[in-house]
C-alpha atoms as a PDB file:
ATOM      1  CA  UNK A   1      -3.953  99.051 291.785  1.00  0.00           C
ATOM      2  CA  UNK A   2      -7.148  97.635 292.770  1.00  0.00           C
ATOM      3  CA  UNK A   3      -8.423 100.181 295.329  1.00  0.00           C
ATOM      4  CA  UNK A   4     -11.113 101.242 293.914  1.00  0.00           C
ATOM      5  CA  UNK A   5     -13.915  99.347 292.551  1.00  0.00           C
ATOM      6  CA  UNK A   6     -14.802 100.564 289.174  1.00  0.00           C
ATOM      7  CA  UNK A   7     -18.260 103.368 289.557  1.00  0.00           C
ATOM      8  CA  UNK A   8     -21.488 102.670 287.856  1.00  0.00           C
ATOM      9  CA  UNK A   9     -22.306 105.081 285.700  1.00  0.00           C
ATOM     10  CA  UNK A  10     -25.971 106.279 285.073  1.00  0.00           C
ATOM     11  CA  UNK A  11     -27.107 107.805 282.159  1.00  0.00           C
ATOM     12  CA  UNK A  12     -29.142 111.100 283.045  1.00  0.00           C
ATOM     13  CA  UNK A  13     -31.687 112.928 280.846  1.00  0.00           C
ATOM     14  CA  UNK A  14     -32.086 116.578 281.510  1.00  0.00           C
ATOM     15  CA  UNK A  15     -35.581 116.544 281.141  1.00  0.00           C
ATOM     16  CA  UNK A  16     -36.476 113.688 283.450  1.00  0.00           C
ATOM     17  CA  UNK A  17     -33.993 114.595 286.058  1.00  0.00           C
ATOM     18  CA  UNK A  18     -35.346 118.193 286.019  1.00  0.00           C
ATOM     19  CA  UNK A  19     -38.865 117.003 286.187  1.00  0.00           C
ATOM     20  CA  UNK A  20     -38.229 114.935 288.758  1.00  0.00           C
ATOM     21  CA  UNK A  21     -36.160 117.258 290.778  1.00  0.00           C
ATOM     22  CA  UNK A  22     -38.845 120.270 290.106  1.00  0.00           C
ATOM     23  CA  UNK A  23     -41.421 118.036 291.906  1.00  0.00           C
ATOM     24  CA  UNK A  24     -39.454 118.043 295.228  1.00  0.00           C
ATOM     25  CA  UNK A  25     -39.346 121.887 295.166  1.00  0.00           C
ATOM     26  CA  UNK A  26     -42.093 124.420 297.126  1.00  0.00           C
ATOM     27  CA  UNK A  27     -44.854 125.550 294.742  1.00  0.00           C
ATOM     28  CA  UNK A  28     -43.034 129.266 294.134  1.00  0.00           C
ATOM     29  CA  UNK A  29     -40.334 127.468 292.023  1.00  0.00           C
ATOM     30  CA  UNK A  30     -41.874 124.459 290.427  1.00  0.00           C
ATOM     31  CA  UNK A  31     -42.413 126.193 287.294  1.00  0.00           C
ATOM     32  CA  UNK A  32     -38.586 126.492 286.502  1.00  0.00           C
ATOM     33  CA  UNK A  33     -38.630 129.934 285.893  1.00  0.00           C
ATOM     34  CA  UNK A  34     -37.846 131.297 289.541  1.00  0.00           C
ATOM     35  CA  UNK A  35     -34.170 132.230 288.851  1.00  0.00           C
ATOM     36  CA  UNK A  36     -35.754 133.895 285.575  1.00  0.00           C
ATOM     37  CA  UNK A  37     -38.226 135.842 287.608  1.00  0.00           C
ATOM     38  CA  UNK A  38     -35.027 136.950 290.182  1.00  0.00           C
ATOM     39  CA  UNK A  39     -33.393 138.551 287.005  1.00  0.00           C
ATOM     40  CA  UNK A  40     -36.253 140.252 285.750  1.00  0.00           C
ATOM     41  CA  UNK A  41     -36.393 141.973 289.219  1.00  0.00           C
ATOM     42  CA  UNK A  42     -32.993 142.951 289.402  1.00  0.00           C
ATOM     43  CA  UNK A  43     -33.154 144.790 285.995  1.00  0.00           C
ATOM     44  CA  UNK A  44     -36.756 146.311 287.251  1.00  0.00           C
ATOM     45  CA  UNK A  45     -34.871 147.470 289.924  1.00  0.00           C
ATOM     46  CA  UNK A  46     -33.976 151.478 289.792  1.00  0.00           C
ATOM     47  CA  UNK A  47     -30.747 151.233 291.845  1.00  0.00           C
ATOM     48  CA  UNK A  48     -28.148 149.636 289.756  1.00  0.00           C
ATOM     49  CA  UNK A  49     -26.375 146.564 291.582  1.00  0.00           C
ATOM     50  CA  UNK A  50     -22.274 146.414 291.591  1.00  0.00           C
ATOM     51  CA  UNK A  51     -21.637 142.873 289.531  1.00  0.00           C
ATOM     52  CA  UNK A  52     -19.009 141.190 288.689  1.00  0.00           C
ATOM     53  CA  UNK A  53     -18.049 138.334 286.084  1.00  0.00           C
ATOM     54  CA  UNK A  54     -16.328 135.594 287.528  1.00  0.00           C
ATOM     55  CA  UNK A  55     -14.763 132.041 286.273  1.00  0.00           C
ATOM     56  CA  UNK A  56     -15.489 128.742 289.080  1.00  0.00           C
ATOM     57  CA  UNK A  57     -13.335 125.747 288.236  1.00  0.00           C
ATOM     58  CA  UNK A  58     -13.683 123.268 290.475  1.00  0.00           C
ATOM     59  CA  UNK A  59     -11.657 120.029 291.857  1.00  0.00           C
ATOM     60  CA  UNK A  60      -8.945 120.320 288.395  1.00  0.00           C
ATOM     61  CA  UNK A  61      -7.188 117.249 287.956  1.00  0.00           C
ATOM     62  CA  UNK A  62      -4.457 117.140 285.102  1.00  0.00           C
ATOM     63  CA  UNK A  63      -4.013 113.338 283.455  1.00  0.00           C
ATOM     64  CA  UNK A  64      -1.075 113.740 281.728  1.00  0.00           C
ATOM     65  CA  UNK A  65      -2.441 110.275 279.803  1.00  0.00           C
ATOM     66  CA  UNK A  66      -5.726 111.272 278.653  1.00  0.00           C
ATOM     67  CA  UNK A  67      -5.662 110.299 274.916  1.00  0.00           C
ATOM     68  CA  UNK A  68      -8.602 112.009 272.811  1.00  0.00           C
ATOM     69  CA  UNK A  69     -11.300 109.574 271.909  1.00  0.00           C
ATOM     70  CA  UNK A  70     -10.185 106.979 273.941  1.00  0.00           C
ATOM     71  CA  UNK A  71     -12.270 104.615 275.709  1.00  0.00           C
ATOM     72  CA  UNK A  72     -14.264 106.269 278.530  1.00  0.00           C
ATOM     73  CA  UNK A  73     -15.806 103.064 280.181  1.00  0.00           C
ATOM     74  CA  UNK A  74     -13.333 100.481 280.883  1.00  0.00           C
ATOM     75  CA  UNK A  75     -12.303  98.211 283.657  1.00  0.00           C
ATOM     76  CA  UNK A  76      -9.915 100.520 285.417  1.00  0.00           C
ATOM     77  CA  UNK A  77     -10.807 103.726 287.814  1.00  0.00           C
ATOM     78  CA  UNK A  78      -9.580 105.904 285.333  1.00  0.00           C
ATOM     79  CA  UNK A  79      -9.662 105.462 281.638  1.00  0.00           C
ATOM     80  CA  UNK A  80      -9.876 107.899 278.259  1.00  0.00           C
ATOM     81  CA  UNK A  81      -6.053 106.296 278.194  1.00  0.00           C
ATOM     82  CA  UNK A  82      -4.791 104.964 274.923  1.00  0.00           C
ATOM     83  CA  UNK A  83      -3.913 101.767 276.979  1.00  0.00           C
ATOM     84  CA  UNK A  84      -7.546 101.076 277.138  1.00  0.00           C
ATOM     85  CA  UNK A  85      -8.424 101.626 273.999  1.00  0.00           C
ATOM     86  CA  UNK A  86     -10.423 103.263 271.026  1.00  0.00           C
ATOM     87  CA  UNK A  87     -13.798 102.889 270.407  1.00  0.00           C
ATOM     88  CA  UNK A  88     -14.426  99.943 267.451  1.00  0.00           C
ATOM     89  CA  UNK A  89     -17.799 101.633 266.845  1.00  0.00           C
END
């Protein structure tokens, strides 16, 4: 339809991308265990805390033409389509 130009995609590595967003943070969580240390003193705590389990899905789109192992870069705004393709490689 051509209303959209097709995105760039960048490649991130967990480890770089945590380093680097660690080293914006305040000195009490730059050791990436500050969540961990929140847990330890909620089960250190004596008074129980009501919890629940929960699900979050966000922003669910159905394509009724997603094809498995389709293409997933390809000149179009959305692809994995078996119009585009299957990988060669």
């Amino acid at each position: 339809m051509g209303f959209c130009d097709t995105p760039e995609i960048k490649t991130l590595y967990t480890e770089e991308y945590k380093a680097e967003l660690l080293a914006t943070k305040p000195d009490k969580i730059k050791n990436d265990d500050y969540v961990n240390n929140l847990y330890k003193q909620i089960y250190a705590d004596p008074n129980p805390r009501k919890s629940l389990t929960m699900l979050h899905l966000s922003d669910i789109h159905l394509d009724i033409e997603y094809k498995v192992g389709s293409l997933g870069i390809c000149d179009s705004y959305i692809c994995c389509r078996e119009e585009f393709g299957m990988p060669t490689e």
